[in-house]
Protein backbone atom coordinates (compact mmCIF):
# COMPACT_ATOMS: atom_id res chain seq x y z
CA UNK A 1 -52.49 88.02 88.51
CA UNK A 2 -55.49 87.04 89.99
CA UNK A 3 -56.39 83.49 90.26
CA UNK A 4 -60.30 84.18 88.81
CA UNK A 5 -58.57 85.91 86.11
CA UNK A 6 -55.96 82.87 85.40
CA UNK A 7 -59.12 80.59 85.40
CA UNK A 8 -60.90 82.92 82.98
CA UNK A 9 -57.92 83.26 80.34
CA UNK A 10 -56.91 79.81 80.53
CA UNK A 11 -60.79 78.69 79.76
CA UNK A 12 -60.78 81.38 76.84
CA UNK A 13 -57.65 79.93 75.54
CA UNK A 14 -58.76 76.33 75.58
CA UNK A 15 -61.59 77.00 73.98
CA UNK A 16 -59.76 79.13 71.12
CA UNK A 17 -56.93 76.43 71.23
CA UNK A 18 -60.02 73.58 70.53
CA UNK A 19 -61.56 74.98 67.48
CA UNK A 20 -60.78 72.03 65.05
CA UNK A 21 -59.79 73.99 61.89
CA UNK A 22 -58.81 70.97 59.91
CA UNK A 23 -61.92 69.02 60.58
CA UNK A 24 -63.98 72.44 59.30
CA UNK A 25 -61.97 72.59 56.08
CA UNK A 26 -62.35 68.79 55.63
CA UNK A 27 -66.17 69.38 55.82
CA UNK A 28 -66.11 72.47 53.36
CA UNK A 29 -64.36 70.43 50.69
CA UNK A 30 -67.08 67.33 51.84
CA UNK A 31 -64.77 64.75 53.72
CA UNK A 32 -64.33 63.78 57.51
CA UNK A 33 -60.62 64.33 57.75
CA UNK A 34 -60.76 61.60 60.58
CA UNK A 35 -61.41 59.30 57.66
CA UNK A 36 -58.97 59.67 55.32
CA UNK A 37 -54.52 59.84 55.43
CA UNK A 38 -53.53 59.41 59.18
CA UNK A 39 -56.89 60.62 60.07
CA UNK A 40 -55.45 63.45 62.33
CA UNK A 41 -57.12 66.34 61.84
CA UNK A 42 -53.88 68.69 61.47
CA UNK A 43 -52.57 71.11 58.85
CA UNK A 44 -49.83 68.09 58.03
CA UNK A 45 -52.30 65.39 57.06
CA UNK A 46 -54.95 68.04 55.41
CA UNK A 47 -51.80 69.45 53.24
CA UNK A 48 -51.32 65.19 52.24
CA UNK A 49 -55.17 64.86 51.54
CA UNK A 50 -56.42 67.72 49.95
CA UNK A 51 -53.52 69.52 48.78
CA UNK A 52 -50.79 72.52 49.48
CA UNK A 53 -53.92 75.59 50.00
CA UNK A 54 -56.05 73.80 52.52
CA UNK A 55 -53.02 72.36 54.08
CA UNK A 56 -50.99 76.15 54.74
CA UNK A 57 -54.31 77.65 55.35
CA UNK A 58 -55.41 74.69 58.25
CA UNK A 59 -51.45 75.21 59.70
CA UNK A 60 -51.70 79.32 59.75
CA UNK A 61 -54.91 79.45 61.09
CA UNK A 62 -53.71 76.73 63.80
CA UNK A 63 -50.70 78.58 64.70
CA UNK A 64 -52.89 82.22 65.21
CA UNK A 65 -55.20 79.89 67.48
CA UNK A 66 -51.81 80.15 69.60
CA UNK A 67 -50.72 83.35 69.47
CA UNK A 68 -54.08 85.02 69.52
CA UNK A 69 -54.07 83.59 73.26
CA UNK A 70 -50.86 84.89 74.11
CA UNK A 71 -51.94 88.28 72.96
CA UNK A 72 -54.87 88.16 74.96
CA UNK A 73 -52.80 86.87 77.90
CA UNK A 74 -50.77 90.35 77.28
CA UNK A 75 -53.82 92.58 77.10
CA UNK A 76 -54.96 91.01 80.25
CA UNK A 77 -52.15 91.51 82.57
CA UNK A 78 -50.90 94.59 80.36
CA UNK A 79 -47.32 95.73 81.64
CA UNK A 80 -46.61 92.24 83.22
CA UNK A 81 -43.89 92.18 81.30
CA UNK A 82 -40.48 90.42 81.65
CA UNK A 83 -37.40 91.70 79.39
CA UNK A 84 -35.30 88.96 78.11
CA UNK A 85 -32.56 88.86 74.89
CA UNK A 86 -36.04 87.19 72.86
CA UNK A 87 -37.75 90.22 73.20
CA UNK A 88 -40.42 91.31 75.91
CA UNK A 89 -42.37 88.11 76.65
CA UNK A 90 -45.40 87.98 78.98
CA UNK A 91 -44.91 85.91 81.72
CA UNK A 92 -47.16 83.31 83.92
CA UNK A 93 -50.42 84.29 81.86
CA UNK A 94 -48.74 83.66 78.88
CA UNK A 95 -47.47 80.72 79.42
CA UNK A 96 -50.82 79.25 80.85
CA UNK A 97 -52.94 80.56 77.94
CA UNK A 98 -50.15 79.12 75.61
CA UNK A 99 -50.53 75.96 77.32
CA UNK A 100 -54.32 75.99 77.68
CA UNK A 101 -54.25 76.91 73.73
CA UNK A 102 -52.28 73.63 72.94
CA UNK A 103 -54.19 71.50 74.82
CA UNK A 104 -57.18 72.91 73.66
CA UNK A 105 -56.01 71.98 70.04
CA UNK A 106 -54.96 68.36 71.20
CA UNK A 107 -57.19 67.66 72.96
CA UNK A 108 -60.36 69.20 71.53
CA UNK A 109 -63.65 68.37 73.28
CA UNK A 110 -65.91 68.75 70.15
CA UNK A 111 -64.44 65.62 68.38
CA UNK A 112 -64.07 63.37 71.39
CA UNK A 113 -60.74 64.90 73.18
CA UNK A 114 -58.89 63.83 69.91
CA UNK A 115 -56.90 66.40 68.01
CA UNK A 116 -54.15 67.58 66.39
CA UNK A 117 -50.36 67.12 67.42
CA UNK A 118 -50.05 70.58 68.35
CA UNK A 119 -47.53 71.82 66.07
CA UNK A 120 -48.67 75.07 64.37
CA UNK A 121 -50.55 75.85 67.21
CA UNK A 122 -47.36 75.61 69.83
CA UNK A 123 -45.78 77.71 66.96
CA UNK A 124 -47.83 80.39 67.52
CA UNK A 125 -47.51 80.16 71.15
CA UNK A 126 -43.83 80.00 70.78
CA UNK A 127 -43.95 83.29 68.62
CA UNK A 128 -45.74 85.79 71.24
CA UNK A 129 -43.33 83.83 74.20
CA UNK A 130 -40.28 83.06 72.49
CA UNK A 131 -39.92 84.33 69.23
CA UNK A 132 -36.28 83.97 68.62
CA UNK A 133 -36.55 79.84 70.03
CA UNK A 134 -39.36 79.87 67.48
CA UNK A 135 -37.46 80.94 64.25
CA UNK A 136 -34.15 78.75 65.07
CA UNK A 137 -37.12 75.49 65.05
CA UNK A 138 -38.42 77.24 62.09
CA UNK A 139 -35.13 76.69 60.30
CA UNK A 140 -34.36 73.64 61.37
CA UNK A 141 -38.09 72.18 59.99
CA UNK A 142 -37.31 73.49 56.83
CA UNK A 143 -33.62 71.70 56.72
CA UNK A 144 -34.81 68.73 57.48
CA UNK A 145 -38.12 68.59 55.92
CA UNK A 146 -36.21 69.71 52.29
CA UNK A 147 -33.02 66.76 53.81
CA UNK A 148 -35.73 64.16 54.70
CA UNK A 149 -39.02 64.80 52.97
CA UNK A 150 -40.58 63.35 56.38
CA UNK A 151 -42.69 66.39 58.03
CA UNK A 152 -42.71 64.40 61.33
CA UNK A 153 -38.87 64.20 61.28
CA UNK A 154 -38.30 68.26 60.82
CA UNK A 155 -41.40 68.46 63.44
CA UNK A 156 -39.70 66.65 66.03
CA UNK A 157 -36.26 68.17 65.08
CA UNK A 158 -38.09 71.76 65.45
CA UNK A 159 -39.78 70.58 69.18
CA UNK A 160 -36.00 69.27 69.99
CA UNK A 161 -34.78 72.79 69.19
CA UNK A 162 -37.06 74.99 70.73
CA UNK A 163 -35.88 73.93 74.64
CA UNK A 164 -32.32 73.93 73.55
CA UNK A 165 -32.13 77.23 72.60
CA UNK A 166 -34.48 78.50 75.33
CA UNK A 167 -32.09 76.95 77.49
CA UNK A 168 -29.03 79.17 75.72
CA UNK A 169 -31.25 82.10 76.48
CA UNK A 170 -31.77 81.65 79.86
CA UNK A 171 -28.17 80.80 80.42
CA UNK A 172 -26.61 83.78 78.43
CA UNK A 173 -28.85 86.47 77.86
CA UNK A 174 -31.01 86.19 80.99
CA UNK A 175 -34.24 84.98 80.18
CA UNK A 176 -36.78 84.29 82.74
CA UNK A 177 -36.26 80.56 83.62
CA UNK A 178 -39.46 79.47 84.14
CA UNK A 179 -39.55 80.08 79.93
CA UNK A 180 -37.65 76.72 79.83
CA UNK A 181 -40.07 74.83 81.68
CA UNK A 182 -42.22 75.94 79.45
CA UNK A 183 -40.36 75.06 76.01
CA UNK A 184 -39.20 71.70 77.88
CA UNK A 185 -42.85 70.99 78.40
CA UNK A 186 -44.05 72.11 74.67
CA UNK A 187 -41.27 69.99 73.27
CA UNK A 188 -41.75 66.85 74.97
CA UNK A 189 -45.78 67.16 74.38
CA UNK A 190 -44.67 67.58 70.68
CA UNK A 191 -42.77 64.56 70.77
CA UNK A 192 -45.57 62.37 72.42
CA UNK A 193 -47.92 63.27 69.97
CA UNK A 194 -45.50 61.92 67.22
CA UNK A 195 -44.84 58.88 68.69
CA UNK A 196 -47.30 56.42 66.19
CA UNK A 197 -44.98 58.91 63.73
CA UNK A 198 -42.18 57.62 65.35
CA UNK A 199 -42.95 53.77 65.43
CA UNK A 200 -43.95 54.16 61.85
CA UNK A 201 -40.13 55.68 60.95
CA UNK A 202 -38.70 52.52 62.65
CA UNK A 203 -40.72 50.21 60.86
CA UNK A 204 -40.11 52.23 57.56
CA UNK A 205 -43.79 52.82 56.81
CA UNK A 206 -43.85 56.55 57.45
CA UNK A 207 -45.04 58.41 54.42
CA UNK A 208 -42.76 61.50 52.88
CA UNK A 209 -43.90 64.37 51.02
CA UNK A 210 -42.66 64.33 47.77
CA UNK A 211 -41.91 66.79 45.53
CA UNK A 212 -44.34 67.52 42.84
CA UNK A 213 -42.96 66.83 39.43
CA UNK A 214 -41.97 69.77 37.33
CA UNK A 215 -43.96 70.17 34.33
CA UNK A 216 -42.54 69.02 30.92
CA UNK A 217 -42.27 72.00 28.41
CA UNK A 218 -44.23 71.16 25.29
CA UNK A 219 -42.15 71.04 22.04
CA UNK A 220 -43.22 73.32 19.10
CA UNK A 221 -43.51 71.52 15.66
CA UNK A 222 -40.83 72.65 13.29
């Protein structure tokens, strides 16, 4: 791949990867999302402040940010492709818009460089790259989201996951190994960007997200 063309996609990809989602739906329901929870502008604290519809809408719109630049990573180099046991996953342009894309959405330069924590977004990297890493996090989130009640815990658990079983891939079924670089990088981002999460688990101040209470049936007069 050219180098003009690696400059051009990665650019693209940032700028998809940047869009702040959350910050747009805070403004449609009239609130700075900055402002209010943690104040970080991802689908986690938008699902805590202004319920379960923003929330999943912010986190799947986030996560196609992601694999919208891995798709046009594919289109661009076209049959660049490398086999592996995941599936057919596009190589070095993939994995530099799916790193330009998650940067973008940490990092996004139209609130200041601050962001999200890059979680639905690497998720829909992870998908177009390494969709079978990507559903083995996916089911570890949900185990210890529905063990814990702590999203940060199952997010950290699911960026712990993601290079481990990359790393089985590679070793058994032949994957390209610069794909672990990549899911060792991804990870550990993930992990930085939780680490006020993390101090706040020590200290036994991190919120959980508790389960709504079931509605009581109402009792018909005899």
């Amino acid at each position: 791949m050219d180098w003009r063309y690696g400059l051009g996609l990665a650019l693209f990809a940032f700028l998809l990867g940047s869009i702040p989602t959350g910050y747009l739906v805070g403004r449609a329901r009239g609130v700075d999302i900055r402002k209010i929870g943690s104040g970080n502008i991802g689908a986690t604290n938008v699902f805590r402040s202004l319920g379960r519809g923003p929330g999943v809408f912010v986190f799947a719109c986030d996560a196609l940010k992601g694999l919208a630049a891995v798709l046009a990573a594919a289109g661009l180099i076209g049959s660049d492709w490398l086999p592996a046991a995941a599936g057919f996953v596009p190589a070095t342009a993939g994995i530099t818009a799916g790193i330009a894309a998650i940067l973008g959405h940490n990092f996004t330069p139209w609130l200041g460089f601050k962001g999200g924590k890059g979680i639905a977004t690497s998720a829909g990297v992870l998908l177009g790259i390494l969709p079978v890493s990507v559903s083995a996090a996916l089911l570890v989130w949900i185990v210890l989201f529905y063990t814990t009640r702590f999203v940060s815990v199952a997010s950290i658990g699911s960026a712990v996951t993601i290079p481990v079983v990359t790393a089985v891939l590679v070793a058994f079924q032949g994957a390209n190994p610069l794909l672990l670089w990549f899911a060792v990088a991804v990870g550990a981002l993930a992990i930085w960007r939780h680490r006020s999460n993390i101090v706040r688990l020590r200290a036994g101040t991190e919120s959980r997200v508790e389960p709504r209470p079931k509605p009581q049936k109402k009792r018909r007069r005899a």
